[in-house]
N, C-alpha and C. Protein backbone atom coordinates (compact mmCIF):
# COMPACT_ATOMS: atom_id res chain seq x y z
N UNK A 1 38.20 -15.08 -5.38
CA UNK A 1 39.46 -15.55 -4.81
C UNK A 1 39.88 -16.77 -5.62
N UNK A 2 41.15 -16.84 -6.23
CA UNK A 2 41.49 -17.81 -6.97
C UNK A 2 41.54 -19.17 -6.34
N UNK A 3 41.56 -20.20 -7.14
CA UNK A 3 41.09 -21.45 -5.92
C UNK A 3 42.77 -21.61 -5.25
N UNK A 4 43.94 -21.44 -5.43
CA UNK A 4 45.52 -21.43 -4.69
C UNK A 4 45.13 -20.84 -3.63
N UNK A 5 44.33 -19.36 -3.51
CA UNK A 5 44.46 -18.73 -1.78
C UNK A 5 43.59 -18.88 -1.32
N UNK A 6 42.25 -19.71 -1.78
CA UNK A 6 41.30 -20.29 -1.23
C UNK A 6 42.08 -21.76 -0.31
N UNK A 7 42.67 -22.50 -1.07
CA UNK A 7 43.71 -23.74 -0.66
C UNK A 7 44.59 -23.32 0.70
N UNK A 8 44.84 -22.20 0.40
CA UNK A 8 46.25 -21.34 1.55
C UNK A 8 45.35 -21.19 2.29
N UNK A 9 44.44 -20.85 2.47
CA UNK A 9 43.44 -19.83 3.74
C UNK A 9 43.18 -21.17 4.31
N UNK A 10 42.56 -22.11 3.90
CA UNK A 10 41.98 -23.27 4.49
C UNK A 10 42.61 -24.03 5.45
N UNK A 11 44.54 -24.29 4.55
CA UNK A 11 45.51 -25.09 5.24
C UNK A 11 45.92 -24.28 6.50
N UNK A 12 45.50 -22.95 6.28
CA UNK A 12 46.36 -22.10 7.76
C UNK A 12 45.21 -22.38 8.62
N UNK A 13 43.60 -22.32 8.71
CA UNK A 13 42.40 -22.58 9.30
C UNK A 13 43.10 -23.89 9.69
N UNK A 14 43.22 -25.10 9.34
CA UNK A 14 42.80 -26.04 9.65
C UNK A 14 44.16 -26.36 10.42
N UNK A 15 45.22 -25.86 10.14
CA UNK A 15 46.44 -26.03 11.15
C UNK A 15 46.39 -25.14 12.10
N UNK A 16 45.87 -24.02 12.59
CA UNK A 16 45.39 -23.11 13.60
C UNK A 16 44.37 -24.15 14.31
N UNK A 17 43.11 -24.52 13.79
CA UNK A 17 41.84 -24.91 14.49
C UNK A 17 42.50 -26.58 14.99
N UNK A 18 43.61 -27.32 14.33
CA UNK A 18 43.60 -28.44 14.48
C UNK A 18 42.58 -29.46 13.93
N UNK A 19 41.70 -28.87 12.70
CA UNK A 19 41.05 -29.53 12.07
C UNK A 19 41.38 -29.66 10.47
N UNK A 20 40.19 -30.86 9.91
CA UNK A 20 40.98 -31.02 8.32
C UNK A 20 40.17 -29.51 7.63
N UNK A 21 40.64 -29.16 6.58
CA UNK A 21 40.37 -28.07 5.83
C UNK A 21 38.95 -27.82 5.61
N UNK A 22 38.41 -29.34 5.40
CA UNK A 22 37.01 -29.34 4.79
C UNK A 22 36.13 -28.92 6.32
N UNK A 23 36.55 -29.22 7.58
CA UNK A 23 35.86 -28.94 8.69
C UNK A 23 36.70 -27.94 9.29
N UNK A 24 37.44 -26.93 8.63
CA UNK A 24 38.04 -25.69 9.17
C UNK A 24 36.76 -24.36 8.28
N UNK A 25 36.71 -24.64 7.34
CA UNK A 25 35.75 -23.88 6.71
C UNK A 25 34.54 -23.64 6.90
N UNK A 26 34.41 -25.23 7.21
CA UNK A 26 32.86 -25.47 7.71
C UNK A 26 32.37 -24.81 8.93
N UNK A 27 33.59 -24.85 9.94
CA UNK A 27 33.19 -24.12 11.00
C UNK A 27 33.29 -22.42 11.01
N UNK A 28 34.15 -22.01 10.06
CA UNK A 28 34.00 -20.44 9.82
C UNK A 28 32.47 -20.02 9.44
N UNK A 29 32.06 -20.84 8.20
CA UNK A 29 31.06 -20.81 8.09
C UNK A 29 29.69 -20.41 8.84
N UNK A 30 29.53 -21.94 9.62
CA UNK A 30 28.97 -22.10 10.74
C UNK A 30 28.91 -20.76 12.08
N UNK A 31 29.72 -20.49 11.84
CA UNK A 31 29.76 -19.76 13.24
C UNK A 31 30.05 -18.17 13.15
N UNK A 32 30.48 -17.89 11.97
CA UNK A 32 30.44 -16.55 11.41
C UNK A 32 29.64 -16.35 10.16
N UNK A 33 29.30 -17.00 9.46
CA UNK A 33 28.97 -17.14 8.18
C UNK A 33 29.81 -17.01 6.86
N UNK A 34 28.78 -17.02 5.85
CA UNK A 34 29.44 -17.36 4.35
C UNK A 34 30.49 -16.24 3.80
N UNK A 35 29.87 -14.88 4.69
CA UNK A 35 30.82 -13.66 3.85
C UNK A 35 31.83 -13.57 4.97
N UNK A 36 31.84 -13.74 5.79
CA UNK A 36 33.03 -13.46 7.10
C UNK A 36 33.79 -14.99 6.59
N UNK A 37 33.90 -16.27 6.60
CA UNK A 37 34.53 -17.03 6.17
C UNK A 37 34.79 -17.24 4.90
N UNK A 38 34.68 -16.08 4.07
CA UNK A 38 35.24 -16.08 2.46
C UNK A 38 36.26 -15.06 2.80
N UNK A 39 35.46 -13.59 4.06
CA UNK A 39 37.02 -12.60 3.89
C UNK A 39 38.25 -13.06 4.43
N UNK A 40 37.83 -14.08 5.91
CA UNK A 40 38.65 -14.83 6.46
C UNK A 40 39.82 -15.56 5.92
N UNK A 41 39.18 -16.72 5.01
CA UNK A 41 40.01 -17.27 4.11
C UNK A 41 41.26 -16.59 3.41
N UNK A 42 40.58 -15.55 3.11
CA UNK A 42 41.08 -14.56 2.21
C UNK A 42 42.39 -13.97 2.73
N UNK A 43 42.15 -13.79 3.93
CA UNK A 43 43.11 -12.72 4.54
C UNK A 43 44.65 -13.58 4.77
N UNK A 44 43.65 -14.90 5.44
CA UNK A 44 44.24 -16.24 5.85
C UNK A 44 45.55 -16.32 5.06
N UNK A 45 45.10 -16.59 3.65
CA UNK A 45 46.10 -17.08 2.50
C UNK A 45 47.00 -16.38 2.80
N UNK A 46 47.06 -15.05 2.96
CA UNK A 46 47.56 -13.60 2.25
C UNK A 46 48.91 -13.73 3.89
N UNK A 47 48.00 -13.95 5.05
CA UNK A 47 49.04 -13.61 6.00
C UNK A 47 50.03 -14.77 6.35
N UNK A 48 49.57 -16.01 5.85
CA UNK A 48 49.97 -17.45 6.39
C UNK A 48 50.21 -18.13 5.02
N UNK A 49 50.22 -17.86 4.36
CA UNK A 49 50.60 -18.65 3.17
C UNK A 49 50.80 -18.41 2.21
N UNK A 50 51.71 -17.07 1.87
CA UNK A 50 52.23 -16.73 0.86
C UNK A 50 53.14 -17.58 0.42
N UNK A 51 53.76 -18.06 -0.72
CA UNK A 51 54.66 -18.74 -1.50
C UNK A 51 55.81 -18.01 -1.01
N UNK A 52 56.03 -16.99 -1.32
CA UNK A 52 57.34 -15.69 -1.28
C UNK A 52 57.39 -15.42 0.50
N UNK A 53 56.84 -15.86 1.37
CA UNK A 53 57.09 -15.12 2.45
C UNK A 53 58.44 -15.78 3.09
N UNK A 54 58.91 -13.92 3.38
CA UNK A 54 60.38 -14.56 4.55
C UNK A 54 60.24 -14.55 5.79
N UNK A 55 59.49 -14.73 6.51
CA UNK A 55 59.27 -15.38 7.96
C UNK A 55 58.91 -15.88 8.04
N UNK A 56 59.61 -17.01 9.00
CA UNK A 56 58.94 -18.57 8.96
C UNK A 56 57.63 -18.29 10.41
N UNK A 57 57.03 -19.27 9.87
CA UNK A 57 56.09 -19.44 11.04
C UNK A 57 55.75 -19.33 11.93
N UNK A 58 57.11 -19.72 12.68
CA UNK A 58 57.38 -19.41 13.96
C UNK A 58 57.74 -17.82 14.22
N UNK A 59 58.20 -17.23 13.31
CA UNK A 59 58.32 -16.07 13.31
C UNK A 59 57.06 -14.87 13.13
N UNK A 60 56.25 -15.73 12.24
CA UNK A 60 55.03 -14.76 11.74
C UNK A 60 54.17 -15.50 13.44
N UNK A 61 53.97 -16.16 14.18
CA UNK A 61 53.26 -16.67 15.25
C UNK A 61 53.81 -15.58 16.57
N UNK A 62 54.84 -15.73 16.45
CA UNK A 62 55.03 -14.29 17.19
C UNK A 62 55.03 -12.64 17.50
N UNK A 63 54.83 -12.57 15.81
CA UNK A 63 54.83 -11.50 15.70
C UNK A 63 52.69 -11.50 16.38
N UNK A 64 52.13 -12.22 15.65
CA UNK A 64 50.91 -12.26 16.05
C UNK A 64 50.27 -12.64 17.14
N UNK A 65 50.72 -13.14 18.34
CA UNK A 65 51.13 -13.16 19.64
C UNK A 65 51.30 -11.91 20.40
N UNK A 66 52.50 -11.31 19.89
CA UNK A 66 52.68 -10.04 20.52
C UNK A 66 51.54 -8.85 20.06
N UNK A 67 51.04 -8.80 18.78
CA UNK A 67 50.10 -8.28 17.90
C UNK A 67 48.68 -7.79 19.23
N UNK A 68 48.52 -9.44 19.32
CA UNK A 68 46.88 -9.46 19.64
C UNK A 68 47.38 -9.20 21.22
N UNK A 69 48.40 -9.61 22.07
CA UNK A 69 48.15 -9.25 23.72
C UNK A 69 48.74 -7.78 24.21
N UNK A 70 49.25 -7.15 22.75
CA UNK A 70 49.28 -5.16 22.89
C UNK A 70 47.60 -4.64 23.13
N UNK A 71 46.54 -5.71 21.92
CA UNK A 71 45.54 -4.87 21.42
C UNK A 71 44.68 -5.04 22.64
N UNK A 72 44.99 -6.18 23.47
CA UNK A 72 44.20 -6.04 24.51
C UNK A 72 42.86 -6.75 24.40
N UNK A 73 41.75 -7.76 25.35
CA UNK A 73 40.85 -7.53 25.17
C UNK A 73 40.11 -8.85 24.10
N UNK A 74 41.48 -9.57 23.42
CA UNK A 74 41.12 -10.53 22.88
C UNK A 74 41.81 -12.01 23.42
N UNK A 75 41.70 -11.87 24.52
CA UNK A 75 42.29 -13.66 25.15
C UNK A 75 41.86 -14.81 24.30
N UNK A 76 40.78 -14.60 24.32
CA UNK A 76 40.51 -16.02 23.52
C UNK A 76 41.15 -16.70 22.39
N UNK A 77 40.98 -15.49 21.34
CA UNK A 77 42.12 -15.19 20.29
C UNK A 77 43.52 -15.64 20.79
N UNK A 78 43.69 -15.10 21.32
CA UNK A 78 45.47 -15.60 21.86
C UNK A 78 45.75 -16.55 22.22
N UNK A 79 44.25 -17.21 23.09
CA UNK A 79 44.94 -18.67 23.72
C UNK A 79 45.19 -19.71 22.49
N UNK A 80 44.42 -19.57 21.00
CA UNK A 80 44.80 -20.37 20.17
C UNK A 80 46.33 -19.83 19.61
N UNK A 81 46.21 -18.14 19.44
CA UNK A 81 47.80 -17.98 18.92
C UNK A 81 48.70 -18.78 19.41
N UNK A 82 48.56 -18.97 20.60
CA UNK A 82 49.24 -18.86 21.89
C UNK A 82 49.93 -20.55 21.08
N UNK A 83 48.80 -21.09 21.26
CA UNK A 83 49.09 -23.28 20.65
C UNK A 83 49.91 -22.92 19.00
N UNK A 84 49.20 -22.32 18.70
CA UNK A 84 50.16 -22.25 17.46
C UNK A 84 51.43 -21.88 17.09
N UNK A 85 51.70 -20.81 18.05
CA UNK A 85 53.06 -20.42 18.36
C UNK A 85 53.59 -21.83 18.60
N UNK A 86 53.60 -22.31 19.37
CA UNK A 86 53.85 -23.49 19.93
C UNK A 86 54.23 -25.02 19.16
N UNK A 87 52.92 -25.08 18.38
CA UNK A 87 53.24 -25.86 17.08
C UNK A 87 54.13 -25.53 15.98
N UNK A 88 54.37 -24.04 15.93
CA UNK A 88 55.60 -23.45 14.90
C UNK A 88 56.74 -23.35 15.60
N UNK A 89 56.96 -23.90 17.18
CA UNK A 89 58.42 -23.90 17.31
C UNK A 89 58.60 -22.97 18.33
N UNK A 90 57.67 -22.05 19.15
CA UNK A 90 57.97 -21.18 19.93
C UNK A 90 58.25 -21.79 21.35
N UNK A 91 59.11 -21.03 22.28
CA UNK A 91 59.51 -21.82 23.31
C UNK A 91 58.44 -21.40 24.43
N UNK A 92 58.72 -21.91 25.76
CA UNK A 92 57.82 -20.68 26.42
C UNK A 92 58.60 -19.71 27.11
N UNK A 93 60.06 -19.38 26.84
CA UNK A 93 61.44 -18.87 27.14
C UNK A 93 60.83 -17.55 26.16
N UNK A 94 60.47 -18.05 25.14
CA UNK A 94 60.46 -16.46 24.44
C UNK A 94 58.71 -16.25 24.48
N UNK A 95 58.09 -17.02 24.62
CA UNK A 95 56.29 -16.33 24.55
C UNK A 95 56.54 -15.80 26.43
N UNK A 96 57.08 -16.10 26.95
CA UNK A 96 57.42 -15.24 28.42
C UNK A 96 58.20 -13.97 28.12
N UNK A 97 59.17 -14.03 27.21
CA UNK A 97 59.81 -13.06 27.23
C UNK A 97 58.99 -11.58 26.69
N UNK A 98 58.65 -12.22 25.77
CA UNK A 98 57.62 -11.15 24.56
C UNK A 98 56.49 -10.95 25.83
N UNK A 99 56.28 -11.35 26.42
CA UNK A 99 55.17 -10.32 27.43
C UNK A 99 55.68 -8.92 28.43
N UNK A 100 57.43 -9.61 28.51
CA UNK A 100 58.20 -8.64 29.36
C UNK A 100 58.45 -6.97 28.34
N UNK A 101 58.91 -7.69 27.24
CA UNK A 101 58.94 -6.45 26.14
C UNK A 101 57.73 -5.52 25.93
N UNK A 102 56.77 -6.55 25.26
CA UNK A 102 55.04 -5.73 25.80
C UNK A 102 54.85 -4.78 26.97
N UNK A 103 55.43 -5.38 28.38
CA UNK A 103 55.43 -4.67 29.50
C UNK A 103 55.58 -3.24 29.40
N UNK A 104 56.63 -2.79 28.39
CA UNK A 104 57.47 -1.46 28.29
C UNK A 104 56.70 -0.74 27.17
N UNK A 105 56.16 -1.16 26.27
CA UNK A 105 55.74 -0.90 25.19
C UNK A 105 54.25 -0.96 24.65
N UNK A 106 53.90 -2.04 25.57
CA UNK A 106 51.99 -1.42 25.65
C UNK A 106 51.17 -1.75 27.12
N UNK A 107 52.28 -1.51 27.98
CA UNK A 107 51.42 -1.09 29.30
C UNK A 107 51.77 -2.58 30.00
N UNK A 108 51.78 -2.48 31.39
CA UNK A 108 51.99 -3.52 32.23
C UNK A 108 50.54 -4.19 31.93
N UNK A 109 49.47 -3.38 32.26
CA UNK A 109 48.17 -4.24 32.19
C UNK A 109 48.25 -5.05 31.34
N UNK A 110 48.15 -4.71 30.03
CA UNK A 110 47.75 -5.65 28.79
C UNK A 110 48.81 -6.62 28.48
N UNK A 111 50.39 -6.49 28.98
CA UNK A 111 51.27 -7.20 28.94
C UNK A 111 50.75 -8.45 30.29
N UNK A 112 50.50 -7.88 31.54
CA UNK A 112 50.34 -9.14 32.34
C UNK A 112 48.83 -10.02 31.73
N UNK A 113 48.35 -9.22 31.78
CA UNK A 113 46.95 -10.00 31.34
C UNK A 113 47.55 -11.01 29.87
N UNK A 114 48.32 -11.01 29.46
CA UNK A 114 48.58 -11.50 27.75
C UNK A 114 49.55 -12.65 28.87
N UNK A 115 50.42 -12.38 29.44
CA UNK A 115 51.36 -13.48 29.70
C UNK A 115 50.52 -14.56 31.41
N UNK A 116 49.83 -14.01 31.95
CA UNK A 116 48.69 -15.15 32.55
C UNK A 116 47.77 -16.12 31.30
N UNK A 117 47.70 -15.74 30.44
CA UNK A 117 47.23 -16.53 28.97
C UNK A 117 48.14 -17.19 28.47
N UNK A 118 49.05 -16.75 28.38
CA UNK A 118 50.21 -17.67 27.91
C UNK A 118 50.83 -18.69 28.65
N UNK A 119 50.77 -18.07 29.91
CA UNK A 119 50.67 -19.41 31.22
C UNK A 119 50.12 -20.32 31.11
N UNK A 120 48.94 -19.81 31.00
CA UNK A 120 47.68 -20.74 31.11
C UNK A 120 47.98 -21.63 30.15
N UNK A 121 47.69 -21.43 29.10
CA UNK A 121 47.68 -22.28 27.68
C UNK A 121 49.01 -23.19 27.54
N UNK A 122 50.48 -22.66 27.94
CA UNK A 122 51.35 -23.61 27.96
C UNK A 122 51.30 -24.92 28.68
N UNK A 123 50.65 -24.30 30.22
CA UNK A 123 50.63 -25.46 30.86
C UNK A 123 49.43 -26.31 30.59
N UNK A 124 48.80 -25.65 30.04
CA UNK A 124 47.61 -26.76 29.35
C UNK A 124 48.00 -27.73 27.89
N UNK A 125 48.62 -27.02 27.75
CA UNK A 125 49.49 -28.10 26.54
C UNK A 125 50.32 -29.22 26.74
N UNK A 126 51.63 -28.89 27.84
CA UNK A 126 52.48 -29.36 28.87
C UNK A 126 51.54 -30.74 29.48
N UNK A 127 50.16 -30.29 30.16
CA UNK A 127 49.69 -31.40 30.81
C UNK A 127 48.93 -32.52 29.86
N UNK A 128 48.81 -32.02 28.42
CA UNK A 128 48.07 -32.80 27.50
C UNK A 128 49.04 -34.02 26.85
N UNK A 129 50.39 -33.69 27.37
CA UNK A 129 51.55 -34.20 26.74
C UNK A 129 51.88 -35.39 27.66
């Protein structure tokens, strides 16, 4: 991996985790290991930090929002999407809304279960403020 999308993978880790780059890695590392936090990185760059990409952040945070509470099954995952959406600008007008759309399109279950997470996590942000 060239050291530019090694750089990209890290800055999207460490603005996701809320940590600096050098302790965003460290913890991939740590907690998945050396080959899962090299494909990580990897992917990282590719989905979050392309030079050329036309969706902004806030746009690519939603799309991955709606992504992970179709697939079901990964809350945890989401409750960070969930902050990051958030840090890129998402309201909770539309991370509410995008659960209603989900509703129609991958099942009431996995849509309510995704927007009680999104509850959750807003107002946990809301009260940190």
């Amino acid at each position: 991996m060239s050291e530019d999308r090694r750089a990209r993978g890290r800055a999207a880790y460490a603005s996701q985790f809320r940590l600096s780059e050098d302790d965003a890695e460290r913890y991939l590392v740590d907690r998945y290991g050396a080959a899962f936090a090299e494909e990580a990185l990897n992917a990282a760059a590719g989905a979050w930090g392309a030079p050329d990409d036309p969706l902004t952040p806030r746009e690519r945070s939603l799309i991955v929002v709606a992504a992970l509470a179709a697939q079901g099954g990964v809350e945890e995952r989401l409750r960070g999407h969930v902050r990051w959406a958030v840090d890129h600008g998402a309201t909770r007008a539309e991370l509410e809304a995008l659960a209603g759309v989900l509703a129609v399109y991958a099942g009431y279950p996995r849509a309510s279960v995704a927007l009680e997470v999104v509850r959750e996590e807003l107002d946990r942000l809301e009260a940190e403020r």
